[in-house]
C-alpha atoms as a PDB file:
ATOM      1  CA  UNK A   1     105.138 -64.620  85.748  1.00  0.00           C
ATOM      2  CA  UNK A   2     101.536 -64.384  84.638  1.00  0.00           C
ATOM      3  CA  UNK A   3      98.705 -64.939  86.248  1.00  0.00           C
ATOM      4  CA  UNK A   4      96.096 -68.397  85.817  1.00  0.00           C
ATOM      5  CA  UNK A   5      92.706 -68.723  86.875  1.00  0.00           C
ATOM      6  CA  UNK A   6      92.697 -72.164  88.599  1.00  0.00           C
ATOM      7  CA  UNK A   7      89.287 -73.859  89.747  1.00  0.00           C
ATOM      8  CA  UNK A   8      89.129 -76.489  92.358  1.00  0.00           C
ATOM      9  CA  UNK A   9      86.287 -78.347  92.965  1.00  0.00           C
ATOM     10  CA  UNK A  10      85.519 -79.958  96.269  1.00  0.00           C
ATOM     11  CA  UNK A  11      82.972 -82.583  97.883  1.00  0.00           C
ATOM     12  CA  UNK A  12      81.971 -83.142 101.733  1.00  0.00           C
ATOM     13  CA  UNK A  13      80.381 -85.739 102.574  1.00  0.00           C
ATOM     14  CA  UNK A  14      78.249 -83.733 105.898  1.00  0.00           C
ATOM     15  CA  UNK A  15      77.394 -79.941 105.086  1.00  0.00           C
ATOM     16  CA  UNK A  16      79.870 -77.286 105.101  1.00  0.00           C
ATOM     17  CA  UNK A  17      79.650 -75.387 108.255  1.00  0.00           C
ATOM     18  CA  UNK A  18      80.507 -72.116 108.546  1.00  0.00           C
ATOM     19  CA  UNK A  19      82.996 -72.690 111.286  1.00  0.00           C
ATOM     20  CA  UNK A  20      84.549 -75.382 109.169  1.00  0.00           C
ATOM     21  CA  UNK A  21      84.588 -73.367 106.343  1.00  0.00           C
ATOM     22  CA  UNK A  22      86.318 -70.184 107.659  1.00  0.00           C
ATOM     23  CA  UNK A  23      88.954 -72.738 109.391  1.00  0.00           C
ATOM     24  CA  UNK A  24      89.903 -73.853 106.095  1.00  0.00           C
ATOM     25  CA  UNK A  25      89.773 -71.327 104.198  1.00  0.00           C
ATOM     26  CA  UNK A  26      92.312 -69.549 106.994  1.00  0.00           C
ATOM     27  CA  UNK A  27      94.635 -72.566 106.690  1.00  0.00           C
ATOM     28  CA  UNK A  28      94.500 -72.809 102.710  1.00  0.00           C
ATOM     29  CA  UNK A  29      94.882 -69.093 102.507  1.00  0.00           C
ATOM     30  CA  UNK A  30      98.111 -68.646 104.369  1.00  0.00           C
ATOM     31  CA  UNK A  31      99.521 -71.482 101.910  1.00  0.00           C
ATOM     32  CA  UNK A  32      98.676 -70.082  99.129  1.00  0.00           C
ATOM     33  CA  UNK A  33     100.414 -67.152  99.602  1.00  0.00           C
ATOM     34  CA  UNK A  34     104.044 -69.157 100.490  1.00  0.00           C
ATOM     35  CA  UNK A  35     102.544 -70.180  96.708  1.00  0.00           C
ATOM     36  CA  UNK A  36     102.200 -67.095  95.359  1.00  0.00           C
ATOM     37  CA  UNK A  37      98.781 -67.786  94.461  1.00  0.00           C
ATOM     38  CA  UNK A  38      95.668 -65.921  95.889  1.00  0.00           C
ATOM     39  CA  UNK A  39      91.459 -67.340  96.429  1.00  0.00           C
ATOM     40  CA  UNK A  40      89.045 -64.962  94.418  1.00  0.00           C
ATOM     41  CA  UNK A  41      85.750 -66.164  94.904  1.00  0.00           C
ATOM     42  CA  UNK A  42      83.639 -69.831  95.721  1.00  0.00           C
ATOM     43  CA  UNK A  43      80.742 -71.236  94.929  1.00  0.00           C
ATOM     44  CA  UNK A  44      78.895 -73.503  97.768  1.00  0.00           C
ATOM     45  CA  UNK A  45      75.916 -75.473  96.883  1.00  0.00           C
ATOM     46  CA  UNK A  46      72.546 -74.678  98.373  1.00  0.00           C
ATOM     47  CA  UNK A  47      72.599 -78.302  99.995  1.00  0.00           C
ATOM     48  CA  UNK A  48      76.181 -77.522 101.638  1.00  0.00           C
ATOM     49  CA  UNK A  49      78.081 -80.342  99.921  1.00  0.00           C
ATOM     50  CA  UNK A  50      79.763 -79.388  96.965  1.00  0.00           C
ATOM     51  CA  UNK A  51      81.878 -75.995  96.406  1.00  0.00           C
ATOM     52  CA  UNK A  52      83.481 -74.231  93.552  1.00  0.00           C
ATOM     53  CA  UNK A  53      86.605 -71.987  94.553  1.00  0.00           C
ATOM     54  CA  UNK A  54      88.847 -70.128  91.806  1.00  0.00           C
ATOM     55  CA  UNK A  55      91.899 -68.756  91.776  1.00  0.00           C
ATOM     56  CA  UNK A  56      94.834 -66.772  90.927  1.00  0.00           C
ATOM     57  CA  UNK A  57      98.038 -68.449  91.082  1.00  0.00           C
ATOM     58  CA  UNK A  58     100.994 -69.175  88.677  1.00  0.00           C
ATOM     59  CA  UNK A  59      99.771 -72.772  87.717  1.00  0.00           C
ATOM     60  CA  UNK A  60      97.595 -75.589  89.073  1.00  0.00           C
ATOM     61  CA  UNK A  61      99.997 -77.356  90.388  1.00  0.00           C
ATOM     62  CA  UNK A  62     100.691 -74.002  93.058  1.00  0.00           C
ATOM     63  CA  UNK A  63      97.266 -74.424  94.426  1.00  0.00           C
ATOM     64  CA  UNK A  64      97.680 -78.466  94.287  1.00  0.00           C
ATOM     65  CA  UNK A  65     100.022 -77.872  96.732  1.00  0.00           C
ATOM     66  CA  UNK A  66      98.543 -75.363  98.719  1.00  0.00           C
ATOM     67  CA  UNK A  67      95.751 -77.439  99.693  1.00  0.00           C
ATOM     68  CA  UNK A  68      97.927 -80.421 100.467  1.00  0.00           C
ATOM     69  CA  UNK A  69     100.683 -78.328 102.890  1.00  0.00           C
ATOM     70  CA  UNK A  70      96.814 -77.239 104.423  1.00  0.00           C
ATOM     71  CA  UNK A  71      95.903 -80.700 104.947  1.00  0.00           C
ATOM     72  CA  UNK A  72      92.770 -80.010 102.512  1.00  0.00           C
ATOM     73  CA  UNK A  73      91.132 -82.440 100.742  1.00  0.00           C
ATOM     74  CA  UNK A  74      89.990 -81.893  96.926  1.00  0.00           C
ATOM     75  CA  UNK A  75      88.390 -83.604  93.728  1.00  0.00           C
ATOM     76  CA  UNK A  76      90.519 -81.425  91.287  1.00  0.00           C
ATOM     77  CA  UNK A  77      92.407 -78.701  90.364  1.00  0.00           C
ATOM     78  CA  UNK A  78      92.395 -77.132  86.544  1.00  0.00           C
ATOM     79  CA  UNK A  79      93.215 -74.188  84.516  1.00  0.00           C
ATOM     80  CA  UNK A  80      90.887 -72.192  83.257  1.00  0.00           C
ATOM     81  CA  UNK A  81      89.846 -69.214  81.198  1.00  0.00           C
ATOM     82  CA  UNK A  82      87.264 -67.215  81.692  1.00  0.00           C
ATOM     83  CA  UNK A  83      84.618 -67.067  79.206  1.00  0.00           C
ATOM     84  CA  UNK A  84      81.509 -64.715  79.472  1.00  0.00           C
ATOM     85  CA  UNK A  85      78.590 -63.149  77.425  1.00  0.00           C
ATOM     86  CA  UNK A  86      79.335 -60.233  75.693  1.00  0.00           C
ATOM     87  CA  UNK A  87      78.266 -56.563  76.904  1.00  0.00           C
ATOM     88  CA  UNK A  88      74.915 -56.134  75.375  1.00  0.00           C
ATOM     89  CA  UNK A  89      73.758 -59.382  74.665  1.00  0.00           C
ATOM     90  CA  UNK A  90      70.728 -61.537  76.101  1.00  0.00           C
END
């Protein structure tokens, strides 16, 4: 089955801790792959409070469900293409 790139986008209402962060991340991670889905890269905002995360899984819905079997709270989950600037231009 081919791969999507799925973005979820999350809120806290304190700062994102690094200790927090790696405990999620750890607990996400291991459901994801019973998902067949894998994290790629985040995003965290300078202030802490709002992060980006995108990944490879077979559909949204994979990584929905991740993050519930986690116990992980999220804003929303969507598919995605990626879209950049060409090689060469400004």
């Amino acid at each position: 089955m081919p791969m999507s790139i799925i973005i979820v986008e999350t809120t806290y209402d304190t700062p994102l801790d690094d200790a927090e962060h790696a405990r999620v991340g750890q607990r996400v991670d291991a459901c994801l792959a019973a998902h067949g889905a894998a994290w790629v890269r985040s995003y965290l905002s300078t202030d802490r409070r709002r992060m980006v995360c995108e990944f490879e899984a077979p559909d949204a819905e994979a990584v929905r469900l991740s993050y519930r079997n986690a116990g992980v709270g999220f804003e929303r989950a969507w598919t995605a293409f990626k879209y950049e600037r060409a090689a060469g231009s400004a």
